[in-house]
C-alpha atoms as a PDB file:
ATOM      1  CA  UNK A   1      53.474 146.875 124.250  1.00  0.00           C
ATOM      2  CA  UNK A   2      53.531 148.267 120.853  1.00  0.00           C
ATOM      3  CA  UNK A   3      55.186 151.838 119.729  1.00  0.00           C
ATOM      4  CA  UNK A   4      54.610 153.650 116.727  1.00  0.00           C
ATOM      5  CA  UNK A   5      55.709 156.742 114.865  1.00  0.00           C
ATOM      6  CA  UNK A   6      52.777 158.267 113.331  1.00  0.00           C
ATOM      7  CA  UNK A   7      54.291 161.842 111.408  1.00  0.00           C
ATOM      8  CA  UNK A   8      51.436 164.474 111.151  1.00  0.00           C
ATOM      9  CA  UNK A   9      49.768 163.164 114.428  1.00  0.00           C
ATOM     10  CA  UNK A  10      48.741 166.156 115.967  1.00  0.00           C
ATOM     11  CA  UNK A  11      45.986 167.016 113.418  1.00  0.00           C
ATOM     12  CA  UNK A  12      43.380 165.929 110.678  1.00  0.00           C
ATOM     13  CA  UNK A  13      44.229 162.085 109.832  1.00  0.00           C
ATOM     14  CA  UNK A  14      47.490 161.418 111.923  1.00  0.00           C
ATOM     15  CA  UNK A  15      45.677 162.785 114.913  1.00  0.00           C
ATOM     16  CA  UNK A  16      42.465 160.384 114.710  1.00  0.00           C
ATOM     17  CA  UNK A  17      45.040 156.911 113.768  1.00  0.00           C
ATOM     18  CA  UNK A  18      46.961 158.282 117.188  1.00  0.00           C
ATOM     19  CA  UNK A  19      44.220 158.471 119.390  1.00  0.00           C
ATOM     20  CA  UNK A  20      42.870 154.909 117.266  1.00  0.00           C
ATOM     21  CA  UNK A  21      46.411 153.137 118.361  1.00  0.00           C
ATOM     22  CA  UNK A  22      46.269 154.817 121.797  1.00  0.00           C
ATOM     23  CA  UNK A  23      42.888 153.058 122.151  1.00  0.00           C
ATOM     24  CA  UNK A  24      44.086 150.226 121.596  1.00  0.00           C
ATOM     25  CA  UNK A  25      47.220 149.948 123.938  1.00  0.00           C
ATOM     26  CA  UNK A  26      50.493 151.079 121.481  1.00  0.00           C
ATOM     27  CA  UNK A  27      52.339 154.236 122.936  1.00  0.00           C
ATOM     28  CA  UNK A  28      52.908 156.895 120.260  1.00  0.00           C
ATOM     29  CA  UNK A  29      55.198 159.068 119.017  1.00  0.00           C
ATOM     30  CA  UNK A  30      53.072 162.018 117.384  1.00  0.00           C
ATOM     31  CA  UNK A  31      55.815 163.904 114.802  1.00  0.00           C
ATOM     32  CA  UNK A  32      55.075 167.588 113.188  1.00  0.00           C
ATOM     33  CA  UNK A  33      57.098 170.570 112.541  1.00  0.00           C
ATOM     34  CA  UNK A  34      55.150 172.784 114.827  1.00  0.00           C
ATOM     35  CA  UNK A  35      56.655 171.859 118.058  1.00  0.00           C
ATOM     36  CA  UNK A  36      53.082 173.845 119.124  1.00  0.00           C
ATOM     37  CA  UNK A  37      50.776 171.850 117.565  1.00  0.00           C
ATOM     38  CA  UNK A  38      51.944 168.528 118.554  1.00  0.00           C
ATOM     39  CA  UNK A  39      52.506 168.936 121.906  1.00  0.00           C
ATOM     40  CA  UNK A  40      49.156 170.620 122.613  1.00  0.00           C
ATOM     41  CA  UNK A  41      47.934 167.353 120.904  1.00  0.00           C
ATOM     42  CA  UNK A  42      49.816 165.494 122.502  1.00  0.00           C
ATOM     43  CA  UNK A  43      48.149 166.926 125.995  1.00  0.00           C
ATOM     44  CA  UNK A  44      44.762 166.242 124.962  1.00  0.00           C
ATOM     45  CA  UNK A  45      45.560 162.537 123.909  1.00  0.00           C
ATOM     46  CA  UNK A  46      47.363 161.546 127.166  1.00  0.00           C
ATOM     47  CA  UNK A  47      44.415 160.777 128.870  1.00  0.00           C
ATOM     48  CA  UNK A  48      44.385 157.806 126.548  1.00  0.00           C
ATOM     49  CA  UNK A  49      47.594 156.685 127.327  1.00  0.00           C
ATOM     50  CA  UNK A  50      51.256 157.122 126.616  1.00  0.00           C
ATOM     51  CA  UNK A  51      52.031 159.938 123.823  1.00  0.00           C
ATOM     52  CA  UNK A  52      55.584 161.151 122.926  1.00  0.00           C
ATOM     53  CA  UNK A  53      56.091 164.662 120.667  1.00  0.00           C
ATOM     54  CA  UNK A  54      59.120 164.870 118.369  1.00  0.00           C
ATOM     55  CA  UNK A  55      59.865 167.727 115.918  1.00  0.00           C
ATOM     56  CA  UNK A  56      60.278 166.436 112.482  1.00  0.00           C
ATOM     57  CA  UNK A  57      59.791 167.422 108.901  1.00  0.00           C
ATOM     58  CA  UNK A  58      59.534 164.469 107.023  1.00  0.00           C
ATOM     59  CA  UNK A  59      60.669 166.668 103.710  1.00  0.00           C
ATOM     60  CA  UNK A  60      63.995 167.503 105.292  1.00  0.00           C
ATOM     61  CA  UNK A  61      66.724 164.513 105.106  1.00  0.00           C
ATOM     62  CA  UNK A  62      68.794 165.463 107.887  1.00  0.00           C
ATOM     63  CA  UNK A  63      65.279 165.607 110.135  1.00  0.00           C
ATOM     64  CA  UNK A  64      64.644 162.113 109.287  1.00  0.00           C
ATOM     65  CA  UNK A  65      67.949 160.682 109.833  1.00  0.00           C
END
């Protein structure tokens, strides 16, 4: 099974290539820095299989470490 990382998957663009990968078997790891956001995302998406949140802010080094 594939994983990916997709930052800024809980809305717009990040959201609609998670649900795409989700579709087509990979488990995901939806990133954003509201914690909010991403896990109500994340809620909605599970029906189409396995979604993961993390809290991340790509801009910030020690975030992405």
């Amino acid at each position: 099974m594939t994983s990916s990382l997709v930052p800024g998957g809980g809305t717009g663009i990040g959201k609609a290539i998670s649900e795409e990968l989700l579709s087509l078997g990979a488990s995901v790891v939806i990133a954003s820095r509201d914690e909010n956001k991403v896990r109500s995302a994340a809620e909605a998406m599970g029906r189409l299989g396995r979604v993961e949140t993390a809290r991340c802010n790509i801009r910030k080094e020690e975030d992405v470490k």
